[in-house]
Protein backbone atom coordinates (compact mmCIF):
# COMPACT_ATOMS: atom_id res chain seq x y z
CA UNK A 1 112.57 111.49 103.68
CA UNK A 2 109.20 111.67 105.77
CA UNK A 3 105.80 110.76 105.29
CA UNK A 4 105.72 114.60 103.41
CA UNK A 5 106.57 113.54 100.16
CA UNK A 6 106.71 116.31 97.42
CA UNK A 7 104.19 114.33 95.06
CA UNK A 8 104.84 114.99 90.82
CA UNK A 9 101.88 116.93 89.14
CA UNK A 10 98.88 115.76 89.12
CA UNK A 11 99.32 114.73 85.52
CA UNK A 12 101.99 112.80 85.89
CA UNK A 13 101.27 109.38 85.29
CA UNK A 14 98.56 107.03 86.18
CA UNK A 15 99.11 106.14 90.04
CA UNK A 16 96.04 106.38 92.76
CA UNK A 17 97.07 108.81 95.69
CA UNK A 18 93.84 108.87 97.60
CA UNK A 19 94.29 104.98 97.72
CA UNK A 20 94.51 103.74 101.69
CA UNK A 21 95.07 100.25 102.63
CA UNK A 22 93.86 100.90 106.31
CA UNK A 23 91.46 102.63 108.04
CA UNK A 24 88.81 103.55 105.32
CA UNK A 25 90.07 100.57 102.42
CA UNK A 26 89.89 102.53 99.47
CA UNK A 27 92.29 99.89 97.95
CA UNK A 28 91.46 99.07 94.44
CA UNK A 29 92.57 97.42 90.95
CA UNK A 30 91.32 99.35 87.71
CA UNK A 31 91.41 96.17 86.00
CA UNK A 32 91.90 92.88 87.66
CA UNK A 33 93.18 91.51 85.06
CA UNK A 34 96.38 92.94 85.60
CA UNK A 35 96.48 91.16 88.96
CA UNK A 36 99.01 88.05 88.69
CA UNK A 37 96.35 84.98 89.47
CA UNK A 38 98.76 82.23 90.66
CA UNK A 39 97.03 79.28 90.36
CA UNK A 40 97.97 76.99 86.92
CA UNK A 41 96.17 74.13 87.84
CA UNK A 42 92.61 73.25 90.07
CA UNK A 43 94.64 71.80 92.96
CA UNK A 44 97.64 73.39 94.74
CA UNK A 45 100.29 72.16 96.74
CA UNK A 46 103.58 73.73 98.31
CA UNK A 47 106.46 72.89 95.78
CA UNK A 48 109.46 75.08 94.46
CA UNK A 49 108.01 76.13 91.65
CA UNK A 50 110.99 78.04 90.19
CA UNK A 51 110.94 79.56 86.79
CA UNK A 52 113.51 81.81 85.60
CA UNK A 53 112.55 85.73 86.12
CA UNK A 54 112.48 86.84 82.33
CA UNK A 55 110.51 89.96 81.23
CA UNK A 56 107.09 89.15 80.30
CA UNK A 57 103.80 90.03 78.17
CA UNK A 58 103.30 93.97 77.91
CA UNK A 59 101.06 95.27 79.90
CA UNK A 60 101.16 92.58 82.32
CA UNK A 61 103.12 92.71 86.06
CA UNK A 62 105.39 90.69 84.65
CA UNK A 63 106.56 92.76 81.75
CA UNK A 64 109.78 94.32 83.78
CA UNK A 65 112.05 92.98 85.70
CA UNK A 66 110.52 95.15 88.74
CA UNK A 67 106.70 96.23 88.33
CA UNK A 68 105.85 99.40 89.53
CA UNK A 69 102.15 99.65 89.43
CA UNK A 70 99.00 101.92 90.15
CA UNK A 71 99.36 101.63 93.56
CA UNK A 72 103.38 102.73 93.68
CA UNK A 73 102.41 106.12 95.70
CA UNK A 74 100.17 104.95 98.43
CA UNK A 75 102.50 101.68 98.84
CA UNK A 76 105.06 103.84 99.94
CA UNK A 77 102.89 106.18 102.21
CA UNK A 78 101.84 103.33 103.79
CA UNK A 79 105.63 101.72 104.13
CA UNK A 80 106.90 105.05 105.50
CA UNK A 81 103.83 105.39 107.83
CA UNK A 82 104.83 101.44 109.15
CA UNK A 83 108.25 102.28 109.68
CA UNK A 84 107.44 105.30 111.68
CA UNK A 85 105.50 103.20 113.68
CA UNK A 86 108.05 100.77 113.90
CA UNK A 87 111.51 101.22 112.79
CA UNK A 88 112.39 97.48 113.57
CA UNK A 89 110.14 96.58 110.25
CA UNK A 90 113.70 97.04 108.35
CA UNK A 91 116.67 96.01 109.68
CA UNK A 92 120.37 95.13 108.58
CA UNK A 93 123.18 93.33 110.47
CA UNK A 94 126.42 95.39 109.83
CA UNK A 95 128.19 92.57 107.51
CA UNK A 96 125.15 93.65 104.98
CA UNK A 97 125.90 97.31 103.94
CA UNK A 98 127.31 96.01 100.90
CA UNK A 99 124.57 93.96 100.34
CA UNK A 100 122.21 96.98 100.75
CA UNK A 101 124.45 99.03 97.88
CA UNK A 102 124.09 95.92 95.83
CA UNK A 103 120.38 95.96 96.27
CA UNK A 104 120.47 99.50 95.64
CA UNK A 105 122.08 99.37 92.22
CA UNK A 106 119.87 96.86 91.50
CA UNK A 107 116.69 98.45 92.04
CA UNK A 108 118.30 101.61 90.61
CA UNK A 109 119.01 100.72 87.37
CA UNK A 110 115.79 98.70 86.77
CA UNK A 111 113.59 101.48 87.16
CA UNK A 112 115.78 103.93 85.09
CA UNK A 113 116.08 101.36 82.37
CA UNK A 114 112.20 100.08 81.92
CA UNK A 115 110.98 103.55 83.83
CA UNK A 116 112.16 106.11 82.47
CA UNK A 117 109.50 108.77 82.62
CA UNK A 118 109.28 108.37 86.45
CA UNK A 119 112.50 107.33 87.34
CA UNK A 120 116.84 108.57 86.33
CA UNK A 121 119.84 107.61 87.66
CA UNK A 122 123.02 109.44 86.23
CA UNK A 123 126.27 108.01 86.74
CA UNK A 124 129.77 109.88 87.05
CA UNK A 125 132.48 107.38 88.67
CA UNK A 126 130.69 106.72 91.94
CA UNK A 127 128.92 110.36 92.31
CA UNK A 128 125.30 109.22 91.39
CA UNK A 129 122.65 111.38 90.73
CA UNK A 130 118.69 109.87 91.42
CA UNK A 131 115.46 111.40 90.92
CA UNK A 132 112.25 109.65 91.50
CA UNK A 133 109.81 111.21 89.93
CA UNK A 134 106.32 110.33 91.55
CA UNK A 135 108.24 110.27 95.26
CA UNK A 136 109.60 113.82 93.97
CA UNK A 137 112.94 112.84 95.43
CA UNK A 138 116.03 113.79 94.31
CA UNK A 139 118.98 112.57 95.60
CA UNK A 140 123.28 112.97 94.56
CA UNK A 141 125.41 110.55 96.68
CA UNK A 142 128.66 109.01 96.54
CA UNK A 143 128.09 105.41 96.25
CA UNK A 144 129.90 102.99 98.87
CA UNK A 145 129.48 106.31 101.40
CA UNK A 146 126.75 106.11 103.32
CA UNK A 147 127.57 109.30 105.20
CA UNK A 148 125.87 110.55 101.68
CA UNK A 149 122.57 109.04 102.09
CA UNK A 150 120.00 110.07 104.94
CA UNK A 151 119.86 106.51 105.36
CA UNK A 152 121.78 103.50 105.07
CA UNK A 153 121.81 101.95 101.06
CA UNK A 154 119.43 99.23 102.04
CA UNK A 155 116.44 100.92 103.55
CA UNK A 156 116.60 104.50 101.25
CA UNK A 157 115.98 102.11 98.33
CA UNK A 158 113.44 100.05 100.32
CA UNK A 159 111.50 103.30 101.14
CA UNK A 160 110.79 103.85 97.58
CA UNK A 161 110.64 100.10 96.38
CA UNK A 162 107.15 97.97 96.51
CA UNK A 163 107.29 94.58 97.79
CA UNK A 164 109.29 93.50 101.14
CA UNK A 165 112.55 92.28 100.24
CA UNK A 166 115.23 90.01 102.31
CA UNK A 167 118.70 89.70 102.20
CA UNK A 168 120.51 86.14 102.89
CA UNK A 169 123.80 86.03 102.89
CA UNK A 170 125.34 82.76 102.25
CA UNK A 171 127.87 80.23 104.32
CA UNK A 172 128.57 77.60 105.91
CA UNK A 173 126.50 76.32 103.31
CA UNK A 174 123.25 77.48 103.97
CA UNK A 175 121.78 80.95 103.91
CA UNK A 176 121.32 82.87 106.33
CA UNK A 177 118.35 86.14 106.16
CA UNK A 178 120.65 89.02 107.88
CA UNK A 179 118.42 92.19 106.09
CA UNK A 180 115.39 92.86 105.77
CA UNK A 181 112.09 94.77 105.54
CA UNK A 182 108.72 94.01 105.36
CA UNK A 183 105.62 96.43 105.54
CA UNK A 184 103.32 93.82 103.30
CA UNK A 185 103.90 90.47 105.15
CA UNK A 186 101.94 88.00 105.10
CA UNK A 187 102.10 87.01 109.33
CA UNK A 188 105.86 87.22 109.43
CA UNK A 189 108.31 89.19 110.96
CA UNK A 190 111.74 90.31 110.46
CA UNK A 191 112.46 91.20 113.73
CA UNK A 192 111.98 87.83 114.81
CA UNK A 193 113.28 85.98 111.68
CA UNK A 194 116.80 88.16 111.35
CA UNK A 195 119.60 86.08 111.83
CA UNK A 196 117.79 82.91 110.99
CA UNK A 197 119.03 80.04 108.65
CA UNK A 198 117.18 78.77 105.52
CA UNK A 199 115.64 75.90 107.27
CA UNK A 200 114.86 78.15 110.49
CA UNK A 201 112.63 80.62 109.03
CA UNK A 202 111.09 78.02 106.88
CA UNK A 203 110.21 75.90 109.81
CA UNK A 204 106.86 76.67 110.47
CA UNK A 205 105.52 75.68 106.68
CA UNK A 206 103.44 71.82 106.92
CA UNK A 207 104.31 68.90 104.95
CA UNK A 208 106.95 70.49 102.43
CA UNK A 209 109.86 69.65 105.00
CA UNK A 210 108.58 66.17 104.66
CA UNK A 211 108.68 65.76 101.00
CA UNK A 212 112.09 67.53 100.75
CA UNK A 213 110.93 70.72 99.26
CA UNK A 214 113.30 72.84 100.91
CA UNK A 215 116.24 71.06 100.36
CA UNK A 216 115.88 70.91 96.78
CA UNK A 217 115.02 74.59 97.27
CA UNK A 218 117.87 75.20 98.81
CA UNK A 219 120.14 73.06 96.75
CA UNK A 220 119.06 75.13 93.89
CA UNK A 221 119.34 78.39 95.89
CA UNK A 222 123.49 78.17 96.45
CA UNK A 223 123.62 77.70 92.63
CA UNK A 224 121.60 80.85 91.63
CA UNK A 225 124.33 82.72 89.31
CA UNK A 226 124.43 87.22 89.11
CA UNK A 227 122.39 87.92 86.12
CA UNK A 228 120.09 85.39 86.25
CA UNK A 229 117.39 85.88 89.06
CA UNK A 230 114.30 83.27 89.37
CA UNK A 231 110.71 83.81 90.67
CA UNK A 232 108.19 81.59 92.26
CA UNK A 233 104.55 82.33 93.44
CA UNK A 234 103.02 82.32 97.22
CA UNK A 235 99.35 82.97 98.12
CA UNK A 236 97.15 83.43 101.02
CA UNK A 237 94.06 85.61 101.96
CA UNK A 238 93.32 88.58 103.70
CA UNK A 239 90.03 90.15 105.20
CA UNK A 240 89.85 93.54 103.78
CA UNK A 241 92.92 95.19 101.50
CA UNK A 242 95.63 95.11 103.93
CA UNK A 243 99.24 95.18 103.48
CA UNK A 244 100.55 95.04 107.18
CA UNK A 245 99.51 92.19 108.23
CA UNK A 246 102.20 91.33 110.68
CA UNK A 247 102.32 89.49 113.84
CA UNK A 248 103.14 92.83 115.50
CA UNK A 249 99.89 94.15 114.46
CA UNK A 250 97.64 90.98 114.84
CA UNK A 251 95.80 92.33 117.49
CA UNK A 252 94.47 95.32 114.72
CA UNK A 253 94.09 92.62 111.76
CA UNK A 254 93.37 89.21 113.38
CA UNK A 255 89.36 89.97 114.28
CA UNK A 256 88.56 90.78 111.02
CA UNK A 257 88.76 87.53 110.72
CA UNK A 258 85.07 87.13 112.27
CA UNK A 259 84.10 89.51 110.70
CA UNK A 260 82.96 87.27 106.97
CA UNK A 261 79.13 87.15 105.84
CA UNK A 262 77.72 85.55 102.33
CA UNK A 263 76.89 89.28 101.75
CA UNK A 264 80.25 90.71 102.27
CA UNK A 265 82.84 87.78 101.23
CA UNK A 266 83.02 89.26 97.32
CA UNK A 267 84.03 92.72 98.70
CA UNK A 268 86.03 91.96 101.88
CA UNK A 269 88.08 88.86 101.21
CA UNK A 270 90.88 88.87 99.27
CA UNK A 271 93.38 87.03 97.65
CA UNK A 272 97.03 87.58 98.19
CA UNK A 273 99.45 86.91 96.02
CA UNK A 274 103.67 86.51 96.61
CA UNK A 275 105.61 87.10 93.27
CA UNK A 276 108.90 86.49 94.87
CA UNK A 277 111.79 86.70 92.92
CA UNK A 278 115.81 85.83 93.67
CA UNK A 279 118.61 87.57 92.70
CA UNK A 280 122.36 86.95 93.13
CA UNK A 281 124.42 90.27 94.27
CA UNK A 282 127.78 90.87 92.90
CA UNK A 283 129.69 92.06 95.01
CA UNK A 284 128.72 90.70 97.94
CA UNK A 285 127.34 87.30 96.38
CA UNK A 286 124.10 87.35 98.65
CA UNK A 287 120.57 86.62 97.44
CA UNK A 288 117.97 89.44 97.59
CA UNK A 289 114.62 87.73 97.59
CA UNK A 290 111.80 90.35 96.53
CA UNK A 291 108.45 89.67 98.10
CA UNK A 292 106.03 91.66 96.06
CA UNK A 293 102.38 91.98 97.41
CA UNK A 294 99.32 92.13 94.91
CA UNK A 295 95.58 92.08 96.17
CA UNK A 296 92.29 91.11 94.50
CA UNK A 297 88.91 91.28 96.00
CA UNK A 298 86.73 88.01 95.88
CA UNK A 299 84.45 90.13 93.56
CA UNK A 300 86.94 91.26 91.14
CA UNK A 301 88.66 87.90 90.65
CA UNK A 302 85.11 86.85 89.71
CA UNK A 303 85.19 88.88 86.78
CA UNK A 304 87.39 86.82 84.93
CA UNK A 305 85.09 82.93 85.18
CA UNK A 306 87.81 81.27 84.58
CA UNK A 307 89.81 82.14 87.70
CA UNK A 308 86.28 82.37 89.85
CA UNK A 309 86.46 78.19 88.84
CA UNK A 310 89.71 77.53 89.61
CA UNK A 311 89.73 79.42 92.69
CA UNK A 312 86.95 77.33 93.74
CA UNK A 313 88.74 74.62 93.12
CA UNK A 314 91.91 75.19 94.60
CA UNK A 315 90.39 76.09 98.25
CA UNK A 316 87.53 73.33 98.47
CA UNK A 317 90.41 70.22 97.94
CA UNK A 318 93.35 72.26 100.07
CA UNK A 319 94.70 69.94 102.38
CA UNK A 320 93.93 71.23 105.89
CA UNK A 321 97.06 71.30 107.25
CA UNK A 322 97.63 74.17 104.31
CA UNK A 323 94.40 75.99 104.83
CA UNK A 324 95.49 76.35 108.69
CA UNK A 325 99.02 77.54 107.93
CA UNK A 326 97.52 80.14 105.32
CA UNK A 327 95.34 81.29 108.21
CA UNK A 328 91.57 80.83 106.42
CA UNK A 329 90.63 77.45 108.16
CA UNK A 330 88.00 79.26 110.18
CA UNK A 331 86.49 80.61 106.97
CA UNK A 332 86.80 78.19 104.61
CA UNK A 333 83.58 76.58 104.46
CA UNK A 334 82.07 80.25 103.89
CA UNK A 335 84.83 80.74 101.27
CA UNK A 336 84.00 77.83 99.47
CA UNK A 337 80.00 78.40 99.60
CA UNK A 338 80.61 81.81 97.96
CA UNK A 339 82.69 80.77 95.03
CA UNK A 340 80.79 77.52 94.70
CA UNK A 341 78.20 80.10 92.88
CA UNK A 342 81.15 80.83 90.08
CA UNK A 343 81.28 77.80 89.15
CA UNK A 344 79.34 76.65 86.69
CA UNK A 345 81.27 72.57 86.39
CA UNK A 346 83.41 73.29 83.02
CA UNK A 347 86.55 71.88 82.88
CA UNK A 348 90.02 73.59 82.91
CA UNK A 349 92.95 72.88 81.76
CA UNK A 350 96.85 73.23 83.29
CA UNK A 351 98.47 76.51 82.53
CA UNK A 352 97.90 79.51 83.88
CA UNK A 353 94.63 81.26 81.80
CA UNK A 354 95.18 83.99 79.28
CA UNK A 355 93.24 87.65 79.82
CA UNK A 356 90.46 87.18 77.21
């Protein structure tokens, strides 16, 4: 598999393939209301937040299991064109292969089942047959043999999977992140982070350690039973549509930081949403922790007043320990000027806001 993928018709299906998240930013959301706004209050603080991962409204990114979106096709150019550049994006310590095939199945059998115009996985004893349509890859293997895959279980599925997923396998009770990739971070990396316990790649987040998120998180964690995965929500922002915003790469992403104006915030700030979910793996009883990446321009999220309010909201009364670990202290005040315009003073209420 290269960066030459052998694309389906051009009728085939609904996905943008001129779409670029780099370079030129032709990054876009036909309707922004699709976009997962993560906010169900006008105040936000780092909690838990656990809810179990059930399918949701039709229509919606949370109506399967695994959403695969408009933007399916250039996500993965711009994964394979990451890992090119750096292989050490995605990486597995060898007590994970089985991990990987469970991850594999996984993501497998989710996209056949709620997919099933793009995606088919046939099934004969362990000789598996799967075609992904808008990739047009097709692909028998035997499954356990990796020798049948032109690359190990883990990263062939993470090639043609959206979001950056993790792999923590558990003892000496605590878990540990031993696989990974991640082309759509949000200022992490795995090559540093690999081999790291729950509490050591959580260690730069303010004040939760303090009020004991994390060990309830974790507590929670060791209990999370196969078949019944949970999701959460994570945000930050980013200056323009980018995906790879790594530390790796800071030096490409970081001055676009300076970069903010009244006249440009609605087009080139974004907010970035995490809708991380957790799975338990059967056979090898680790956690695969799916970090999926959706972006929304300032002037898009505006569309909907409800969210332009609440957004408002939420980053004017941030505690600035938060707004400094998110990265946006510098432009906050500019930020807050901007959506201060959106909102016009009428009250919300908890929940997170229906599309009207």
């Amino acid at each position: 598999m290269s960066l030459d993928f052998k694309f389906a018709p051009d009728d085939f299906g609904g996905f943008f393939r001129d779409e670029t998240f780099r370079d030129t930013f032709t990054y876009r959301n036909s309707d922004p209301r699709r976009f997962p706004f993560p906010f169900d209050r006008d105040d936000y603080m780092y909690a838990v937040n656990l809810e179990p991962h059930m399918p949701g409204r039709k229509g919606t990114a949370f109506e399967h299991m695994l959403d695969v979106d408009e933007h399916y096709i250039a996500e993965m150019i711009d994964r394979a064109k990451v890992l090119a550049e750096d292989p050490l994006r995605c990486q597995s310590l060898p007590h994970m292969t089985l991990a990987g095939w469970d991850t594999l199945e996984l993501i497998m059998e989710a996209k056949a089942r709620d997919y099933p115009q793009w995606f088919s996985l046939t099934r004969d004893g362990n000789r598996w047959h799967w075609v992904n349509r808008p990739l047009g890859i097709e692909q028998s293997f035997t499954f356990l043999d990796e020798s049948t895959l032109p690359y190990p279980p883990f990263e062939y599925i993470m090639r043609q999977t959206q979001g950056d997923w993790t792999l923590q396998d558990e003892r000496d009770g605590t878990l540990w992140m031993d696989a990974g990739i991640a082309t759509s971070q949000a200022d992490w990396s795995v090559d540093f982070d690999v081999g790291m316990n729950f509490h050591e790649w959580h260690a730069p987040v303010p004040l939760a350690h303090e009020k004991g998120v994390f060990d309830r998180a974790l507590k929670f964690l060791l209990k999370l039973q196969h078949g019944a995965p949970v999701r959460r929500f994570n945000w930050t922002m980013t200056v323009n549509p980018l995906l790879d915003t790594a530390p790796e790469t800071y030096h490409k992403w970081g001055p676009m930081r300076t970069t903010l104006t009244q006249e440009n915030m609605g087009q080139k700030m974004h907010l970035r949403v995490e809708l991380q979910s957790l799975y338990r793996l059967p056979r090898s009883n680790a956690i695969a922790f799916d970090i999926r990446c959706y972006l929304c321009s300032f002037e898009q999220i505006v569309t909907v007043p409800k969210w332009a309010r609440r957004l408002h909201r939420v980053i004017r009364d941030l505690p600035e320990e938060l707004a400094t670990y998110k990265g946006f202290i510098r432009n906050r005040d500019a930020m807050v000027e901007w959506l201060s315009k959106c909102d016009d003073g009428a009250p919300t209420s908890p929940g997170w806001f229906p599309d009207d």
